[in-house]
N, C-alpha and C. Protein backbone atom coordinates (compact mmCIF):
# COMPACT_ATOMS: atom_id res chain seq x y z
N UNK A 1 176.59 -131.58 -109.53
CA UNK A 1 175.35 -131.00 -109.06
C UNK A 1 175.58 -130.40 -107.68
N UNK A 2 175.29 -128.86 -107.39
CA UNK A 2 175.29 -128.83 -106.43
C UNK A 2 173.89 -128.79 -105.36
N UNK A 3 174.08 -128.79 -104.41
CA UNK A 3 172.70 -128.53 -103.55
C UNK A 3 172.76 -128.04 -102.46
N UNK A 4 171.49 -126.83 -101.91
CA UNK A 4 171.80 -125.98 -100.53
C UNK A 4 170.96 -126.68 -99.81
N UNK A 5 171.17 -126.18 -98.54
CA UNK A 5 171.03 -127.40 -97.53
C UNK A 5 170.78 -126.55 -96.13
N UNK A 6 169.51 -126.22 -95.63
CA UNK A 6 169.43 -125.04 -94.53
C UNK A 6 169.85 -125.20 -93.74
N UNK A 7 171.09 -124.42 -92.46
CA UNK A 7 171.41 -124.69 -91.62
C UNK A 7 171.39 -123.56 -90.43
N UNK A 8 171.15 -124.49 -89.17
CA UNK A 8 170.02 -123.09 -88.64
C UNK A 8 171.01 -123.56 -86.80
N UNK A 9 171.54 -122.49 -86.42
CA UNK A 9 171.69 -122.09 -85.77
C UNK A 9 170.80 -122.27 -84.27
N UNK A 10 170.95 -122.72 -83.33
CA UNK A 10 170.08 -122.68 -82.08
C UNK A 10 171.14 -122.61 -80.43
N UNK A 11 169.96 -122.33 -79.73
CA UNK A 11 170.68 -122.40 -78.42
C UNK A 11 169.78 -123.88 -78.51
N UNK A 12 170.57 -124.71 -77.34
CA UNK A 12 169.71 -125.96 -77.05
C UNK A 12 169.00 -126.77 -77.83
N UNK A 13 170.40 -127.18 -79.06
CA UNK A 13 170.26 -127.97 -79.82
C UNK A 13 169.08 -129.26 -80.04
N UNK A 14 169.70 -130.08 -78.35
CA UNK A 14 168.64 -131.21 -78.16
C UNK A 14 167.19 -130.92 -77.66
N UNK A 15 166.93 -129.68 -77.17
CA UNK A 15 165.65 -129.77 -77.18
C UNK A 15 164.48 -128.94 -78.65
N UNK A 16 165.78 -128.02 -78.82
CA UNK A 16 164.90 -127.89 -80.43
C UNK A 16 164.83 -128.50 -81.69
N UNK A 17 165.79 -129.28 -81.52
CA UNK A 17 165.32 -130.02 -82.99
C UNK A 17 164.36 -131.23 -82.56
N UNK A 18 163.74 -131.39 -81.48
CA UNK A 18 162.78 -131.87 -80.97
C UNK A 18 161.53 -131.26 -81.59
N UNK A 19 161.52 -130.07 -81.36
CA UNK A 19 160.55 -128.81 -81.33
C UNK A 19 160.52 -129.02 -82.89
N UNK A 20 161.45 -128.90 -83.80
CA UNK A 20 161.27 -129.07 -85.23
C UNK A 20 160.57 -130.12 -85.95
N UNK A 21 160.83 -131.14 -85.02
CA UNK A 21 160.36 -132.48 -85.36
C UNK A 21 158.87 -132.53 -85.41
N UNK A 22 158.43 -132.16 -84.19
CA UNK A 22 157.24 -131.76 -83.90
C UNK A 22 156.50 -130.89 -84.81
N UNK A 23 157.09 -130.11 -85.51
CA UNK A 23 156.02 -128.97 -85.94
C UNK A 23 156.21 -129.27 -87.37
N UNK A 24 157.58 -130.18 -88.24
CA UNK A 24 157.77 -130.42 -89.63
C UNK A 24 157.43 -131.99 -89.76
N UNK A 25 157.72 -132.79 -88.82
CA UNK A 25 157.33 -134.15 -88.83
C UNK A 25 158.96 -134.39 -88.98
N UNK A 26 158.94 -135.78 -89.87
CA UNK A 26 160.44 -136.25 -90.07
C UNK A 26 161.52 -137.44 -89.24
N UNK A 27 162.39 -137.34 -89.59
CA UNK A 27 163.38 -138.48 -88.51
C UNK A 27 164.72 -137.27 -87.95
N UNK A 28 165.03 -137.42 -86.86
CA UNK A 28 165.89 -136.91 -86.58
C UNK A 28 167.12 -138.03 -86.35
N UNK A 29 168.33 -137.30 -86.75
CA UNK A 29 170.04 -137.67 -86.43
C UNK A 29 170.64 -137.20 -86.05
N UNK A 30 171.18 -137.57 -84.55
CA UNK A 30 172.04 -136.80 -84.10
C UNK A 30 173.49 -137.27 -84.41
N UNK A 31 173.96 -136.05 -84.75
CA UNK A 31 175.47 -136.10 -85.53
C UNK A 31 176.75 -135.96 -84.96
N UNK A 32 176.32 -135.02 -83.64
CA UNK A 32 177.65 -135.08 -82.94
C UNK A 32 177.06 -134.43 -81.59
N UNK A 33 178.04 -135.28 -80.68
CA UNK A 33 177.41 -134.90 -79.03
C UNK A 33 178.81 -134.43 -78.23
N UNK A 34 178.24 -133.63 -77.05
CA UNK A 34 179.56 -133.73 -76.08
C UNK A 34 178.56 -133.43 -74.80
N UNK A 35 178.67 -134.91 -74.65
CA UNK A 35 178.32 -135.84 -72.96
C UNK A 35 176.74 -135.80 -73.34
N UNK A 36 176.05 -134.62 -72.61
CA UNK A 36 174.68 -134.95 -73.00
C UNK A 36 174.25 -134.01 -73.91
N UNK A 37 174.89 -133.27 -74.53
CA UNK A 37 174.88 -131.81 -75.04
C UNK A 37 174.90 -131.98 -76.93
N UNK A 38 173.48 -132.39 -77.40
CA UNK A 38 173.93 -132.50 -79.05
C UNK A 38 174.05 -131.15 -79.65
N UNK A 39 175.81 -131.25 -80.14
CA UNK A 39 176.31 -130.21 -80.82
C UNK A 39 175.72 -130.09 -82.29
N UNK A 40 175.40 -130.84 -82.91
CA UNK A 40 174.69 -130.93 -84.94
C UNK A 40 174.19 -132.22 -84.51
N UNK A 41 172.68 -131.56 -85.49
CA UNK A 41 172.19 -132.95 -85.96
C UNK A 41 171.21 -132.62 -87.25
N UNK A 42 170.31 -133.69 -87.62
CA UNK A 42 169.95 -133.55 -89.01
C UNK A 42 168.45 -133.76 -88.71
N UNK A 43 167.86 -133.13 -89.63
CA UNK A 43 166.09 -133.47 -89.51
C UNK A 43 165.59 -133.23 -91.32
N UNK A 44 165.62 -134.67 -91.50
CA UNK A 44 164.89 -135.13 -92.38
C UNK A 44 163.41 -135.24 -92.72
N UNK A 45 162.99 -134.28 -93.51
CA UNK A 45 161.66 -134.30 -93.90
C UNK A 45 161.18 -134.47 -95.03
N UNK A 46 160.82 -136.05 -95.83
CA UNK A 46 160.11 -136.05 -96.98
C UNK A 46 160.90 -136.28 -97.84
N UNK A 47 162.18 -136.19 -97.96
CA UNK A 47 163.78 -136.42 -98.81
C UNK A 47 164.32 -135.38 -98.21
N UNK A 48 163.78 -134.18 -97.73
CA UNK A 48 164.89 -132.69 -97.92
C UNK A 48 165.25 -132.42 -96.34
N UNK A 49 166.73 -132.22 -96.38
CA UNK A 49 167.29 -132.58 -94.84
C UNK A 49 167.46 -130.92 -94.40
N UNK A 50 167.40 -130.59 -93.00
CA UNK A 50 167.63 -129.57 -92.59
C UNK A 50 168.59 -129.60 -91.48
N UNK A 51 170.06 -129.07 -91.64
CA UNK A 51 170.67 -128.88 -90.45
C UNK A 51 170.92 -128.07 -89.58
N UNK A 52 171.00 -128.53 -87.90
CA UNK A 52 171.13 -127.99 -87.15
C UNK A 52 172.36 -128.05 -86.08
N UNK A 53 172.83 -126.79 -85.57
CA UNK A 53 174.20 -126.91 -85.19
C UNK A 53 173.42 -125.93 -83.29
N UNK A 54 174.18 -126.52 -82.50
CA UNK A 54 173.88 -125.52 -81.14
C UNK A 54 175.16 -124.55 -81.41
N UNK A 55 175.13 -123.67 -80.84
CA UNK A 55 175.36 -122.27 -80.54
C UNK A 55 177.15 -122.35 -80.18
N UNK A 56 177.12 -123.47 -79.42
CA UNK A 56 178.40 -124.10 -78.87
C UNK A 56 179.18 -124.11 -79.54
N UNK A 57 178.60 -124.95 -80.78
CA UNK A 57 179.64 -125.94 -82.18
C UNK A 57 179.63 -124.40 -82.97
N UNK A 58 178.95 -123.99 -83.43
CA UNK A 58 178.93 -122.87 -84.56
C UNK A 58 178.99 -121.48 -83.98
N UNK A 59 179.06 -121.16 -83.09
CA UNK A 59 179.50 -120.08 -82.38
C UNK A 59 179.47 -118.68 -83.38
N UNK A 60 177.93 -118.41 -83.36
CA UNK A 60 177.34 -117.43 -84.67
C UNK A 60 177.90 -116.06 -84.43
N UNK A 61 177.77 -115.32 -85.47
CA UNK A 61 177.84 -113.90 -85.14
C UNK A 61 176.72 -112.96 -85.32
N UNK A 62 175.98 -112.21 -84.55
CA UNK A 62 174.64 -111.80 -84.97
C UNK A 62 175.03 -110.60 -86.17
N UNK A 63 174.25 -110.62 -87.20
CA UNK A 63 174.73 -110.08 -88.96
C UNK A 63 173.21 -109.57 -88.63
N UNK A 64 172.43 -110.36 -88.97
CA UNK A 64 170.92 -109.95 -89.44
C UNK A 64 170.34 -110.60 -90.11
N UNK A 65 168.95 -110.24 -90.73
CA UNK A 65 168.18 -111.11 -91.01
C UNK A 65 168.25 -110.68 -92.74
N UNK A 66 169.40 -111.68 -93.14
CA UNK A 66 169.65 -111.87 -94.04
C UNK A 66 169.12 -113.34 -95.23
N UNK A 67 169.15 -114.17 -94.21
CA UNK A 67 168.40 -115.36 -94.90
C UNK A 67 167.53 -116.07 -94.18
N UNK A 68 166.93 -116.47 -95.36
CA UNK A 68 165.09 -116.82 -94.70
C UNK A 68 165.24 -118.84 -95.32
N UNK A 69 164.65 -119.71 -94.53
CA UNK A 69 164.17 -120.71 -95.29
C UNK A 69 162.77 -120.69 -95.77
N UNK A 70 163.08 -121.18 -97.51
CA UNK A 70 161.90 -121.54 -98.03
C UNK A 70 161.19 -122.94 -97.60
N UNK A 71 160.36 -123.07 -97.77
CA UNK A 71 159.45 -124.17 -97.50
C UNK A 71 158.37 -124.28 -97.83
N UNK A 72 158.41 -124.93 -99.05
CA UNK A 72 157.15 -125.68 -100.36
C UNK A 72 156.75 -126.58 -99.29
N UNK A 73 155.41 -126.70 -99.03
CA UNK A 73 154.57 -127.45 -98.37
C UNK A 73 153.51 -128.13 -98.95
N UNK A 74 153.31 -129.52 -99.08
CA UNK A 74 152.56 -130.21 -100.42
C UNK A 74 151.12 -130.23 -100.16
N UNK A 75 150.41 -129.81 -98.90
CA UNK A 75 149.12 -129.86 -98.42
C UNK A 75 148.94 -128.74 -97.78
N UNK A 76 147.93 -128.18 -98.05
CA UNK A 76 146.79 -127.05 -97.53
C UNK A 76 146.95 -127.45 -95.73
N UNK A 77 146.39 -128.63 -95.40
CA UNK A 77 146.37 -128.88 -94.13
C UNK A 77 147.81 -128.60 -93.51
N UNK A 78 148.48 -129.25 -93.66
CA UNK A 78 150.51 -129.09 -93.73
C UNK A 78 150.56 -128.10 -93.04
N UNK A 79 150.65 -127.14 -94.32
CA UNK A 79 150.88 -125.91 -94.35
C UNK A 79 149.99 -124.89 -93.23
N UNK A 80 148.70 -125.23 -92.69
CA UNK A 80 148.15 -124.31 -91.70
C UNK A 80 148.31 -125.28 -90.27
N UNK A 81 148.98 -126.62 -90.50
CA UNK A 81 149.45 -126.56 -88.74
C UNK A 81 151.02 -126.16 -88.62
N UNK A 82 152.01 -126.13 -89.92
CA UNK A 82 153.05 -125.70 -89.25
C UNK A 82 153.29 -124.00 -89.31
N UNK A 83 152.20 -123.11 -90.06
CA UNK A 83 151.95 -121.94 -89.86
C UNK A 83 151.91 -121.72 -88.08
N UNK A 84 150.81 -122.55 -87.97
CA UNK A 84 149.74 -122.27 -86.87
C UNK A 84 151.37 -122.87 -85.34
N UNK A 85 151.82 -123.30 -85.45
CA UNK A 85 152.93 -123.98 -84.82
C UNK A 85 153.90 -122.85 -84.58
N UNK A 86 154.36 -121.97 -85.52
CA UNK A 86 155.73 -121.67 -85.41
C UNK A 86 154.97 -120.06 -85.08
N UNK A 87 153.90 -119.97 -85.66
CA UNK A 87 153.55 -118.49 -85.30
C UNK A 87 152.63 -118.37 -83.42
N UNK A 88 152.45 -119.48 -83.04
CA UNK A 88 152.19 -119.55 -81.46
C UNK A 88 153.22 -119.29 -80.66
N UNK A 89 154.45 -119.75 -81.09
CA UNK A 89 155.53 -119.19 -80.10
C UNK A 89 156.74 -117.93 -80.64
N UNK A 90 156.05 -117.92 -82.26
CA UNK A 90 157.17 -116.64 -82.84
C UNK A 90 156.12 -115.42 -83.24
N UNK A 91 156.82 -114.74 -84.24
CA UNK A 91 155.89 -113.74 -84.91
C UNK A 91 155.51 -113.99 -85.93
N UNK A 92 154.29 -113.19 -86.52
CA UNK A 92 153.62 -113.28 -87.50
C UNK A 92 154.18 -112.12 -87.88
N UNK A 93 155.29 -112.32 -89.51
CA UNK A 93 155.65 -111.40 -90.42
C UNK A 93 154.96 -110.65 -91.58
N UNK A 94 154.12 -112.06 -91.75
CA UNK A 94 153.18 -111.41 -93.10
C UNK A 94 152.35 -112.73 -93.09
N UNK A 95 151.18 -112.36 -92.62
CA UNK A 95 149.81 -113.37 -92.40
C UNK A 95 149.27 -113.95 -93.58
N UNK A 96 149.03 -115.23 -93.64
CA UNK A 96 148.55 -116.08 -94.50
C UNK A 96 147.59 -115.11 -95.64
N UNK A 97 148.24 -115.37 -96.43
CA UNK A 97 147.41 -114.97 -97.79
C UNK A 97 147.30 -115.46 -99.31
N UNK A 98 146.31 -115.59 -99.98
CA UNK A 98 146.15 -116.01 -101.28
C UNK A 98 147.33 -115.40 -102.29
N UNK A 99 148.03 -116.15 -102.54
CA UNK A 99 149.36 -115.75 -103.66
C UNK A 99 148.80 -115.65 -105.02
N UNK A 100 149.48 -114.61 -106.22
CA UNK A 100 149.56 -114.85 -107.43
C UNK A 100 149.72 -115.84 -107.97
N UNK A 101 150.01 -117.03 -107.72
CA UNK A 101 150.80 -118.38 -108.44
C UNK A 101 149.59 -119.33 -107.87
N UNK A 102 147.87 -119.27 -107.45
CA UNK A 102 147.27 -120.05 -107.05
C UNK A 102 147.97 -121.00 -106.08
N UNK A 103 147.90 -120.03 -104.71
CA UNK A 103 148.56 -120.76 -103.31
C UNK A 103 148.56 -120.04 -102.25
N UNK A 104 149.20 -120.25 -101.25
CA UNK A 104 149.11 -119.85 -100.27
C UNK A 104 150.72 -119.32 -99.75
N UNK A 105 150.71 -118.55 -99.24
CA UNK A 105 152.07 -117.66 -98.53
C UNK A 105 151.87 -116.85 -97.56
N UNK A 106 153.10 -117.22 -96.26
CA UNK A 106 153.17 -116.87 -95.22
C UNK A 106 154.66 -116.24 -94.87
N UNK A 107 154.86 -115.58 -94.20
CA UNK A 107 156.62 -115.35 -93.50
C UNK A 107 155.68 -115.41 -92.01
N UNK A 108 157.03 -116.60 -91.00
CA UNK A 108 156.86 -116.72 -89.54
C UNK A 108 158.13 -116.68 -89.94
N UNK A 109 158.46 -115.74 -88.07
CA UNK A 109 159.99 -116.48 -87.63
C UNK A 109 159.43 -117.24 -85.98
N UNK A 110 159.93 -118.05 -86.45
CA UNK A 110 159.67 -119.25 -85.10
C UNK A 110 160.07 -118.56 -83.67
N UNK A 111 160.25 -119.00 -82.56
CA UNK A 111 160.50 -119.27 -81.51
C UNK A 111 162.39 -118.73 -81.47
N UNK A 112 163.03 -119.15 -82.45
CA UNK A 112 164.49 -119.44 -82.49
C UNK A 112 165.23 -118.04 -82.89
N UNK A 113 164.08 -117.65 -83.84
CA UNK A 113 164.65 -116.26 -84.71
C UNK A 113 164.61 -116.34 -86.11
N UNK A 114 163.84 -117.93 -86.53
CA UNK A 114 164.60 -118.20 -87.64
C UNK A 114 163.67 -117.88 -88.81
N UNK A 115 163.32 -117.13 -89.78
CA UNK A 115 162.75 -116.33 -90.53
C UNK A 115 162.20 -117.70 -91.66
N UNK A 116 160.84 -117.89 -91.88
CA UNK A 116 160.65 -119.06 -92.68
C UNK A 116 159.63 -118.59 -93.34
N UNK A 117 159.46 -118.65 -94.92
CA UNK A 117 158.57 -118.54 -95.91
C UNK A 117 158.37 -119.46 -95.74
N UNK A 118 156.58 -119.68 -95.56
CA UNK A 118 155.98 -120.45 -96.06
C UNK A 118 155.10 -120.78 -97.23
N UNK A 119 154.95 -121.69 -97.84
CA UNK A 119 154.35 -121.88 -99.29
C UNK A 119 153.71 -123.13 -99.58
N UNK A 120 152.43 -123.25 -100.32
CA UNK A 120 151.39 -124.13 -100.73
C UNK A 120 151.08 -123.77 -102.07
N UNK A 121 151.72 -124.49 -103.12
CA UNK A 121 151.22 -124.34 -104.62
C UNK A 121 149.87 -125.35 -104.95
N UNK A 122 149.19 -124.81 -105.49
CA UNK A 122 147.56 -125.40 -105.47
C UNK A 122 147.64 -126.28 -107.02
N UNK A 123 147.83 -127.33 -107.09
CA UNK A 123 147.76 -128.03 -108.41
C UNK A 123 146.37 -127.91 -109.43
């Protein structure tokens, strides 16, 4: 079985996956440090883990905005504070709207750069 696993790029590792924590909920792990400086760590939300590496350790190359994280969100409420969260300090790509599939869909890119569909399927 395989499985993908988002991994997201930041300057200032330890204070944003703070910031993630905050706006997805979850437990955070930090995975690897140098002195006070966390190079990767992990943020667990709900079973589904998201990793994060500082800028340091993964030393990116700017390509483009090629990949987006999805993010199925199981509550209406959920879903309009971490809208309301990531679009206060990023942009609004495509504003909350009623989907074909009875739900809700958003594109923010956060604060970071980091391009995130959002989604609420209505049971």
């Amino acid at each position: 079985m395989m499985i993908a696993v988002p991994f997201i790029v930041v300057e200032n590792c330890k204070e944003e996956i703070h910031y993630y924590q905050r706006v997805l909920g979850g437990e955070v792990t930090i995975l690897r440090k140098q002195g006070e400086e966390v190079l990767n760590a992990d943020l667990e939300v709900e079973g589904a883990v998201i990793k994060f590496a500082d800028t340091r350790a993964a030393k990116p190359a700017l390509k483009g905005d090629y990949v987006r994280v999805f993010l199925k969100i199981e509550t209406e409420h959920a879903f309009g504070g971490i809208y309301d969260a990531f679009s206060a300090e990023g942009i609004v790509n495509t504003a909350v709207y009623e989907a074909p599939f009875n739900g809700l869909l958003a594109i923010v890119t956060d604060r970071n750069g980091v391009c995130w569909v959002l989604s609420y399927y209505r049971t």
